[in-house]
PDB file of N, CA and C in Angstrom:
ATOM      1  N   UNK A   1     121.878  39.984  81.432  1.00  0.00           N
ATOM      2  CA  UNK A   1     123.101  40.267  82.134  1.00  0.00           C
ATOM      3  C   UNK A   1     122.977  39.903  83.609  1.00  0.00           C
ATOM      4  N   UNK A   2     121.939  40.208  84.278  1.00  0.00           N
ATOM      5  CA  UNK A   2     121.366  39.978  85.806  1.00  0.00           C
ATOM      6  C   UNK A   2     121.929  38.197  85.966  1.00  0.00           C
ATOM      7  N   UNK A   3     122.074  37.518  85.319  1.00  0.00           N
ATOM      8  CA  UNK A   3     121.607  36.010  85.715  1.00  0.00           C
ATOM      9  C   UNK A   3     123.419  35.554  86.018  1.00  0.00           C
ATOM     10  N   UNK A   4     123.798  36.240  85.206  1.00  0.00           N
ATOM     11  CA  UNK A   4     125.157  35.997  84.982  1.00  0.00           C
ATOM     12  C   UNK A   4     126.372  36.877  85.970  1.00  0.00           C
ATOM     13  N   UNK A   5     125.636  38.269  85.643  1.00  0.00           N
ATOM     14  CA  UNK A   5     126.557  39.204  86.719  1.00  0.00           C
ATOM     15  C   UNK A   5     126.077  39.347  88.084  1.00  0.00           C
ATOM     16  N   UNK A   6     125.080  38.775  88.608  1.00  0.00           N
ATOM     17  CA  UNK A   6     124.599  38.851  89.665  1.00  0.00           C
ATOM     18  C   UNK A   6     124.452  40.377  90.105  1.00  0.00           C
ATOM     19  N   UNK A   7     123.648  41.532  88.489  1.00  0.00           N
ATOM     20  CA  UNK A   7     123.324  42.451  88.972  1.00  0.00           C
ATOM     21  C   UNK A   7     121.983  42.978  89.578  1.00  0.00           C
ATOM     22  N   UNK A   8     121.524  44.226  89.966  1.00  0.00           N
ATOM     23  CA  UNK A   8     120.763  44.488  90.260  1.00  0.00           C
ATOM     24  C   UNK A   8     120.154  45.786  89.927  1.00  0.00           C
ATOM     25  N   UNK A   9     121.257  46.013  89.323  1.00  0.00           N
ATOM     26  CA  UNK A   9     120.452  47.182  87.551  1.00  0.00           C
ATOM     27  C   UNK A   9     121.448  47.086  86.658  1.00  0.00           C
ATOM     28  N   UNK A  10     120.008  47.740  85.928  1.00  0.00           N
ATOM     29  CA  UNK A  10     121.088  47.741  84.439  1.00  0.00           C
ATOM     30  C   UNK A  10     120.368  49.206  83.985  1.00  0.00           C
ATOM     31  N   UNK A  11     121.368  49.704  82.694  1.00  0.00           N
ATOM     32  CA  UNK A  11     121.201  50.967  82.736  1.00  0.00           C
ATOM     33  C   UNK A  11     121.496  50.988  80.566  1.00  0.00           C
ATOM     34  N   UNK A  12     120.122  51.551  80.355  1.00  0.00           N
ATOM     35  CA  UNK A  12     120.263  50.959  78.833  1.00  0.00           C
ATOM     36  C   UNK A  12     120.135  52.400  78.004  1.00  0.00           C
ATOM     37  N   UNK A  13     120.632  52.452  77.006  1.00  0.00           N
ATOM     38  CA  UNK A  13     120.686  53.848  76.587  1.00  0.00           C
ATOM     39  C   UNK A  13     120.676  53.894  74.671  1.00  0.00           C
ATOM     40  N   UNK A  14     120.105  54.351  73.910  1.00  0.00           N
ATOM     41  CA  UNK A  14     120.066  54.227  72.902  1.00  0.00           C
ATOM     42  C   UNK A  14     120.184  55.396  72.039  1.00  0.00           C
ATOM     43  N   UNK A  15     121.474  55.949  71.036  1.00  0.00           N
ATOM     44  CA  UNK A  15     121.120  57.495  70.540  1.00  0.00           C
ATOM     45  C   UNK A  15     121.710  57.503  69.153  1.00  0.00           C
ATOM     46  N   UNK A  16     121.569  58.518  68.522  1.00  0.00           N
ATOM     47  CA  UNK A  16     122.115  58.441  67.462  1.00  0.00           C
ATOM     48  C   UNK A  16     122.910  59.753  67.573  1.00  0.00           C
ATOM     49  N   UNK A  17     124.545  59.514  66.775  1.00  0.00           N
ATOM     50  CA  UNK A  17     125.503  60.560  66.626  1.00  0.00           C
ATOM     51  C   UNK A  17     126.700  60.098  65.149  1.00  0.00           C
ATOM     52  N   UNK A  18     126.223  61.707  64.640  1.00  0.00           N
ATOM     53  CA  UNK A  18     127.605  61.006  63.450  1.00  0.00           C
ATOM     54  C   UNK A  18     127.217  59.953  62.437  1.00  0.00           C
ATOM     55  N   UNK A  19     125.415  59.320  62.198  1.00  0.00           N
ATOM     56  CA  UNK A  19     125.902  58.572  60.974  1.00  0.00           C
ATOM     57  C   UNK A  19     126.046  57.502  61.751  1.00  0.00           C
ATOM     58  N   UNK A  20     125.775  57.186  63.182  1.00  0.00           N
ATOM     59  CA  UNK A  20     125.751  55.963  63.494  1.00  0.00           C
ATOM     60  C   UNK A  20     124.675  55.493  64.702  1.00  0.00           C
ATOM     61  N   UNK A  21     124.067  54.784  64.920  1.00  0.00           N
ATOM     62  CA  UNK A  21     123.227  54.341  66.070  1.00  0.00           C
ATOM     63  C   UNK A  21     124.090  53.719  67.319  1.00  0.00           C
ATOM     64  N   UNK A  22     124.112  54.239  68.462  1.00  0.00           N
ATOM     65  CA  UNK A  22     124.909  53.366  69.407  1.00  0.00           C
ATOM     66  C   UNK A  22     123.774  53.346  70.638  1.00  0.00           C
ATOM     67  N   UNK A  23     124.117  51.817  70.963  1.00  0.00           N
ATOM     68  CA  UNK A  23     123.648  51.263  72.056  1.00  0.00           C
ATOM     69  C   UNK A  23     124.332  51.095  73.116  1.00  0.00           C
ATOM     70  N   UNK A  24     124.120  51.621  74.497  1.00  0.00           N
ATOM     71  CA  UNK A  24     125.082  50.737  75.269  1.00  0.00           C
ATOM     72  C   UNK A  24     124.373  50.512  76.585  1.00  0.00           C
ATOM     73  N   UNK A  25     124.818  49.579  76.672  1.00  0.00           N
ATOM     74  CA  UNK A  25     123.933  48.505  78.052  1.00  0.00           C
ATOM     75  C   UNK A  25     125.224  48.679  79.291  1.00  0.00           C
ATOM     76  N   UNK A  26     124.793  48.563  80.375  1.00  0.00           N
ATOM     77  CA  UNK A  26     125.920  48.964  81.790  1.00  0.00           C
ATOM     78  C   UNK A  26     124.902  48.342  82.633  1.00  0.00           C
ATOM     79  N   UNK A  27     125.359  47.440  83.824  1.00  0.00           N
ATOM     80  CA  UNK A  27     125.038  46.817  84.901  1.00  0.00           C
ATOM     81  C   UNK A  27     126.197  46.737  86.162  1.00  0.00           C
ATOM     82  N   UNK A  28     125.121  46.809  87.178  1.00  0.00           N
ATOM     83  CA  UNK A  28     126.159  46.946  88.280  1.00  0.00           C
ATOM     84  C   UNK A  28     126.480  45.460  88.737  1.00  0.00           C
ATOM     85  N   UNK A  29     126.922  44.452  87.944  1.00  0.00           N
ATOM     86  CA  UNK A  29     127.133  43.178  88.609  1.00  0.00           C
ATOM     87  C   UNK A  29     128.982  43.384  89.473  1.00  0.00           C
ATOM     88  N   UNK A  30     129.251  42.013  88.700  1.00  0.00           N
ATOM     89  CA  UNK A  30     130.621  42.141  89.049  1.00  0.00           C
ATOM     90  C   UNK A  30     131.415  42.405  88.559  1.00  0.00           C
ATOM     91  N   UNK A  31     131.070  42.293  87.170  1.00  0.00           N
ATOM     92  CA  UNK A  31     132.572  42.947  86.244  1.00  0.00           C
ATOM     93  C   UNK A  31     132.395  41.613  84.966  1.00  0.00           C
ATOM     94  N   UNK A  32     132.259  41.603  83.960  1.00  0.00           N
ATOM     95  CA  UNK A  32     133.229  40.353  82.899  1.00  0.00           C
ATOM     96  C   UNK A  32     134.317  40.864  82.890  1.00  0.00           C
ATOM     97  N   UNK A  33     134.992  39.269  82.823  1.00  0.00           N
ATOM     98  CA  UNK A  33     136.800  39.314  82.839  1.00  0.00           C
ATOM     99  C   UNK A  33     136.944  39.103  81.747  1.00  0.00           C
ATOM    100  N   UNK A  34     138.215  39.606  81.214  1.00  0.00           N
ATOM    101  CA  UNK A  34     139.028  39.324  79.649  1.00  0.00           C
ATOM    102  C   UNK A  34     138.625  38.238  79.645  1.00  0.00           C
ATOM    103  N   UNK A  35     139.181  36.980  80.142  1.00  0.00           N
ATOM    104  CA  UNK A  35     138.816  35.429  79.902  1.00  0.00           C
ATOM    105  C   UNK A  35     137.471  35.056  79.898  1.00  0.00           C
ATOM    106  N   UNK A  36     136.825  35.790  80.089  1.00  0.00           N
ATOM    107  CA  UNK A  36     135.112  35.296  79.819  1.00  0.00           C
ATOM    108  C   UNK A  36     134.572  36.251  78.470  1.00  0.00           C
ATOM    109  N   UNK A  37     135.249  37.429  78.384  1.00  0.00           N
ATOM    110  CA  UNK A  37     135.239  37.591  76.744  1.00  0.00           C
ATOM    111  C   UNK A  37     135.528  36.831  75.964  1.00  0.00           C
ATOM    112  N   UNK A  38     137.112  36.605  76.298  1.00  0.00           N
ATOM    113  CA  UNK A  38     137.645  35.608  74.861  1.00  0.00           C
ATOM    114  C   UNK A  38     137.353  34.015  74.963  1.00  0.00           C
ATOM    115  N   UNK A  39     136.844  33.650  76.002  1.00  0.00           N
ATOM    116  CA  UNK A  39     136.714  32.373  76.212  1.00  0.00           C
ATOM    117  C   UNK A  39     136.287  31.225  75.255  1.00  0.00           C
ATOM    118  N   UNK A  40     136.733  30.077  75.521  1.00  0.00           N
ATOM    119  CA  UNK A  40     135.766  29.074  74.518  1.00  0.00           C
ATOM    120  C   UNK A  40     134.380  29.022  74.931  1.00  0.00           C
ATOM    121  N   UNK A  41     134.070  29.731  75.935  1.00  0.00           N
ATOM    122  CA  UNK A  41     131.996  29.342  76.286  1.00  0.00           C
ATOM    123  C   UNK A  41     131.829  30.795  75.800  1.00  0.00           C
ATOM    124  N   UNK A  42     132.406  32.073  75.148  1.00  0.00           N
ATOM    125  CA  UNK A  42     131.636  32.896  74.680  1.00  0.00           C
ATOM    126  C   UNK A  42     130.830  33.215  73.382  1.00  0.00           C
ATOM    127  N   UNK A  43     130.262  31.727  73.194  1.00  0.00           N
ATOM    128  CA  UNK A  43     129.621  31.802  71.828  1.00  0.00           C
ATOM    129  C   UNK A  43     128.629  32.897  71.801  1.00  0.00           C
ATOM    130  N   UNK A  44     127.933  33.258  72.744  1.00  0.00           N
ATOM    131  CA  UNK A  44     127.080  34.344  72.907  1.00  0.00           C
ATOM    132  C   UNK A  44     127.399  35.572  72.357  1.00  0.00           C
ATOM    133  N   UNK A  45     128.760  35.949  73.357  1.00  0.00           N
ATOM    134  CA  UNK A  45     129.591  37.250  73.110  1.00  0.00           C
ATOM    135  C   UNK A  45     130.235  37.220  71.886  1.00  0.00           C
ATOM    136  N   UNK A  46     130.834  36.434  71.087  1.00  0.00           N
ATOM    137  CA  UNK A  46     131.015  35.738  69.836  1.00  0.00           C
ATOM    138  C   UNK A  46     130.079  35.957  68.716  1.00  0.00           C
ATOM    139  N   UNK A  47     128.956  35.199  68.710  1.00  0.00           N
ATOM    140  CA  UNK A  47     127.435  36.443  67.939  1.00  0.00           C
ATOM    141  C   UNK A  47     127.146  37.085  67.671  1.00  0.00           C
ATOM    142  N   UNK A  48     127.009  37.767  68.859  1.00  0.00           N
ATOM    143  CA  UNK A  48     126.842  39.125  69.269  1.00  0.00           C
ATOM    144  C   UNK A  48     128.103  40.202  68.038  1.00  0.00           C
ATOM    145  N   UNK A  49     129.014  39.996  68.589  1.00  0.00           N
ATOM    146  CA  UNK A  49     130.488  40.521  67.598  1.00  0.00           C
ATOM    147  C   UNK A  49     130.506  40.370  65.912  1.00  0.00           C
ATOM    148  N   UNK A  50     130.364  39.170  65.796  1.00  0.00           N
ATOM    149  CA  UNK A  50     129.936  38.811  64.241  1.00  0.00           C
ATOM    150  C   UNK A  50     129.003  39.242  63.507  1.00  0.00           C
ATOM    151  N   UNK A  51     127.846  39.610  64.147  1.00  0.00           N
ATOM    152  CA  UNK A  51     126.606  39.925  63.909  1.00  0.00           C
ATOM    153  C   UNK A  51     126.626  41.619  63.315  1.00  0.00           C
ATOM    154  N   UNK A  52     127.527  42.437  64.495  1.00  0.00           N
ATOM    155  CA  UNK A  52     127.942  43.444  64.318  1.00  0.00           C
ATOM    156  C   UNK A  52     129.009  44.063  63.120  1.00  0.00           C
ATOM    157  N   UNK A  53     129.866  43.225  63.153  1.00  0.00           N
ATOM    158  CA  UNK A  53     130.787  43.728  62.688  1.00  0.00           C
ATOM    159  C   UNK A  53     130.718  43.305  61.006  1.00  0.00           C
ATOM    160  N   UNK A  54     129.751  42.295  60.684  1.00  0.00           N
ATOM    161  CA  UNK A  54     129.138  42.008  59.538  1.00  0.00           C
ATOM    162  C   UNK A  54     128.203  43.371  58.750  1.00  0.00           C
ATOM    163  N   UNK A  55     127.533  44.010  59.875  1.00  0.00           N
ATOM    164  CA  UNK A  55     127.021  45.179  59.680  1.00  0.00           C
ATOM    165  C   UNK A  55     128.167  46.252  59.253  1.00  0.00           C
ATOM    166  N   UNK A  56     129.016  46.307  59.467  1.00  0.00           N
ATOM    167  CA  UNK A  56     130.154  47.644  59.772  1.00  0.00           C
ATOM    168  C   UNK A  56     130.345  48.013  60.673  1.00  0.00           C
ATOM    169  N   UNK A  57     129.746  47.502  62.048  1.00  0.00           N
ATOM    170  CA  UNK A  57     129.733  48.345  63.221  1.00  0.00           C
ATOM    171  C   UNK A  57     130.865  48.304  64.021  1.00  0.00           C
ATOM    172  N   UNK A  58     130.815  48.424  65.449  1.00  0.00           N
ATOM    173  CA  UNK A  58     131.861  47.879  66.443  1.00  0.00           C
ATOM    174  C   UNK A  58     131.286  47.881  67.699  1.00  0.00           C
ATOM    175  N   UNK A  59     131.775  46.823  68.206  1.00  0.00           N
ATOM    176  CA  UNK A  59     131.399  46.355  69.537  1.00  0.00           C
ATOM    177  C   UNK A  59     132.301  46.448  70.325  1.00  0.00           C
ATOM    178  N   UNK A  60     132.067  46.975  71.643  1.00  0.00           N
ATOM    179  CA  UNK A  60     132.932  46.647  72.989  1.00  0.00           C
ATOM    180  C   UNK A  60     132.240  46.512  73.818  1.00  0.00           C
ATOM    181  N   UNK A  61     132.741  45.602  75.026  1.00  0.00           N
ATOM    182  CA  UNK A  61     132.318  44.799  76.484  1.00  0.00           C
ATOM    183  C   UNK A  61     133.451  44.830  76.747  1.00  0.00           C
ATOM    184  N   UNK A  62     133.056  45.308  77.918  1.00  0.00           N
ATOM    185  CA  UNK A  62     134.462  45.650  79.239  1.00  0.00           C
ATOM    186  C   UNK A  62     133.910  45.518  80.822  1.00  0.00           C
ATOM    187  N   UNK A  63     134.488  45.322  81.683  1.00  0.00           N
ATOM    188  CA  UNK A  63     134.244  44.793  82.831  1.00  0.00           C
ATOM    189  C   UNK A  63     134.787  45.273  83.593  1.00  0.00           C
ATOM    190  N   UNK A  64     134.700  45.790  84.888  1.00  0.00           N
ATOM    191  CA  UNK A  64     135.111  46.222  86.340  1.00  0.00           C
ATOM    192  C   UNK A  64     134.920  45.531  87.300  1.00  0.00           C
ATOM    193  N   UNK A  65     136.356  44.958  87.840  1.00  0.00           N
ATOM    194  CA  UNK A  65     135.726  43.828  88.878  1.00  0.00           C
ATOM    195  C   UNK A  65     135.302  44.979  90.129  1.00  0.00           C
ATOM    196  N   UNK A  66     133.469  43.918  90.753  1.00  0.00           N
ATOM    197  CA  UNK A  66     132.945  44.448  91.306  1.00  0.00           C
ATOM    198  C   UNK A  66     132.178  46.105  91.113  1.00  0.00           C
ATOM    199  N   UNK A  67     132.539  46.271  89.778  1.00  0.00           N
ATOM    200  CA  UNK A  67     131.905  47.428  89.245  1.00  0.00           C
ATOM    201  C   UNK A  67     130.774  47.285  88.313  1.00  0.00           C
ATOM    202  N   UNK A  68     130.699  46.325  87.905  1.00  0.00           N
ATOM    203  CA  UNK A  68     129.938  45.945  86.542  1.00  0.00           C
ATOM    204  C   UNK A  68     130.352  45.765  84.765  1.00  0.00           C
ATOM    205  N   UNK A  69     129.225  45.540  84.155  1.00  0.00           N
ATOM    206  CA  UNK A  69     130.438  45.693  83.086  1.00  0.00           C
ATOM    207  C   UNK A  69     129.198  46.344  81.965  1.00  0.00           C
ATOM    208  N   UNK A  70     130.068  46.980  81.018  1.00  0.00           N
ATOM    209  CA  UNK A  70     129.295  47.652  79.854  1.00  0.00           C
ATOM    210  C   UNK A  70     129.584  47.262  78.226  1.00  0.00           C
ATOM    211  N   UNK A  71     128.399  47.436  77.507  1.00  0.00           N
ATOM    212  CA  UNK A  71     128.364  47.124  76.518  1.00  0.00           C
ATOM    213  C   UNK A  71     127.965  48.064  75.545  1.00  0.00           C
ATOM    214  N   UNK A  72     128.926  48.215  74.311  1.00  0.00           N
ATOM    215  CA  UNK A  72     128.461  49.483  73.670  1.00  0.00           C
ATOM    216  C   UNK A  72     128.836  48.535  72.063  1.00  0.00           C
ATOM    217  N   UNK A  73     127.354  48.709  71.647  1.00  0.00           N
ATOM    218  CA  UNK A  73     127.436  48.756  69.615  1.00  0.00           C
ATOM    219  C   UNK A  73     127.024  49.888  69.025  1.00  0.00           C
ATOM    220  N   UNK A  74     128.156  50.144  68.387  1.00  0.00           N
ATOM    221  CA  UNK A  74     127.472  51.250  67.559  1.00  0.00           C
ATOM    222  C   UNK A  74     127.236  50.511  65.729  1.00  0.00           C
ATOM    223  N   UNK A  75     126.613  50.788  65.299  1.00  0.00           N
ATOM    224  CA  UNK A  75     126.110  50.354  63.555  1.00  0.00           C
ATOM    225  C   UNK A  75     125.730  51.908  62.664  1.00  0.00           C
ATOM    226  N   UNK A  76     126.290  52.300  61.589  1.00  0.00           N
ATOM    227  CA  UNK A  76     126.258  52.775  60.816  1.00  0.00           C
ATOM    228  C   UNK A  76     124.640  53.238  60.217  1.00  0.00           C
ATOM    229  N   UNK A  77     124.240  54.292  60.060  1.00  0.00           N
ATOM    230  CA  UNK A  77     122.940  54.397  59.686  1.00  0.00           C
ATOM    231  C   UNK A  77     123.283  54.256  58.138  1.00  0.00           C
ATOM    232  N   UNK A  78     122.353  53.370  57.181  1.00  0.00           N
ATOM    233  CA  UNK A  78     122.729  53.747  55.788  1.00  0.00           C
ATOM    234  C   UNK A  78     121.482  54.690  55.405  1.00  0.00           C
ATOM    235  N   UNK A  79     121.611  55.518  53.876  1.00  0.00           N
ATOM    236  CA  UNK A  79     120.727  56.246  53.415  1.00  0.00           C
ATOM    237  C   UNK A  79     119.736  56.080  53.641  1.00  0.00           C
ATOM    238  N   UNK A  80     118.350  56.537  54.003  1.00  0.00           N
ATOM    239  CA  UNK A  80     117.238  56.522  53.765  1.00  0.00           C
ATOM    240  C   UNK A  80     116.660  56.053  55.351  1.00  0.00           C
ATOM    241  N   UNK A  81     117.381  55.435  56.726  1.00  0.00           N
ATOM    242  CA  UNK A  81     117.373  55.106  57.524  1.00  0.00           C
ATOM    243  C   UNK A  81     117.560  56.370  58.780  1.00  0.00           C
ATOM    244  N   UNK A  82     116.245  56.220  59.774  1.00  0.00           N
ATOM    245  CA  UNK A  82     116.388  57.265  60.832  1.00  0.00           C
ATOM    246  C   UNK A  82     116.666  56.766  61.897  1.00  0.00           C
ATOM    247  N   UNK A  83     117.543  57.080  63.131  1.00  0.00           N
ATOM    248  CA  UNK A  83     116.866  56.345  64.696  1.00  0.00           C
ATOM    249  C   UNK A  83     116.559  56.769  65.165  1.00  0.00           C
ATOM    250  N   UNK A  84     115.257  56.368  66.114  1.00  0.00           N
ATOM    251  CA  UNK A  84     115.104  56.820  67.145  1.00  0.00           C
ATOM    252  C   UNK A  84     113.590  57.105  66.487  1.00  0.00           C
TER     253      UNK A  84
END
């Protein structure tokens, strides 16, 4: 995220609630804009989404200009599976 948001932290967090694992990543860059979500160069962010949502999960990335922006997946624990 640093290379791109020109941040200088990031703040990473990992827990489990409910039957599901959620991750969410937060940096103080500048913000991603809607148009760099949906963009044609977000094959990354694009991946990332597919990857997830192939699982069952859900993804969001959201952005604050000049605030940073955050990223949260959560994925479904199935039977027999612990986190953490």
């Amino acid at each position: 995220m640093s290379r791109h948001a020109s941040a200088t932290r990031v703040e990473v967090s990992l827990d489990e609630e409910q039957g599901y694992v959620r991750l969410r990543v937060h940096d103080n860059g500048r913000g991603i804009t809607e148009g760099e979500v949906t963009g044609s160069k977000s094959f990354g962010l694009m991946g990332m989404r597919e990857r997830v949502l192939l699982r069952s999960g859900d993804f969001d990335i959201h952005g604050t200009p000049g605030r940073g922006t955050t990223v949260v997946i959560k994925l479904p624990l199935t039977k027999g599976q612990e986190a953490l």
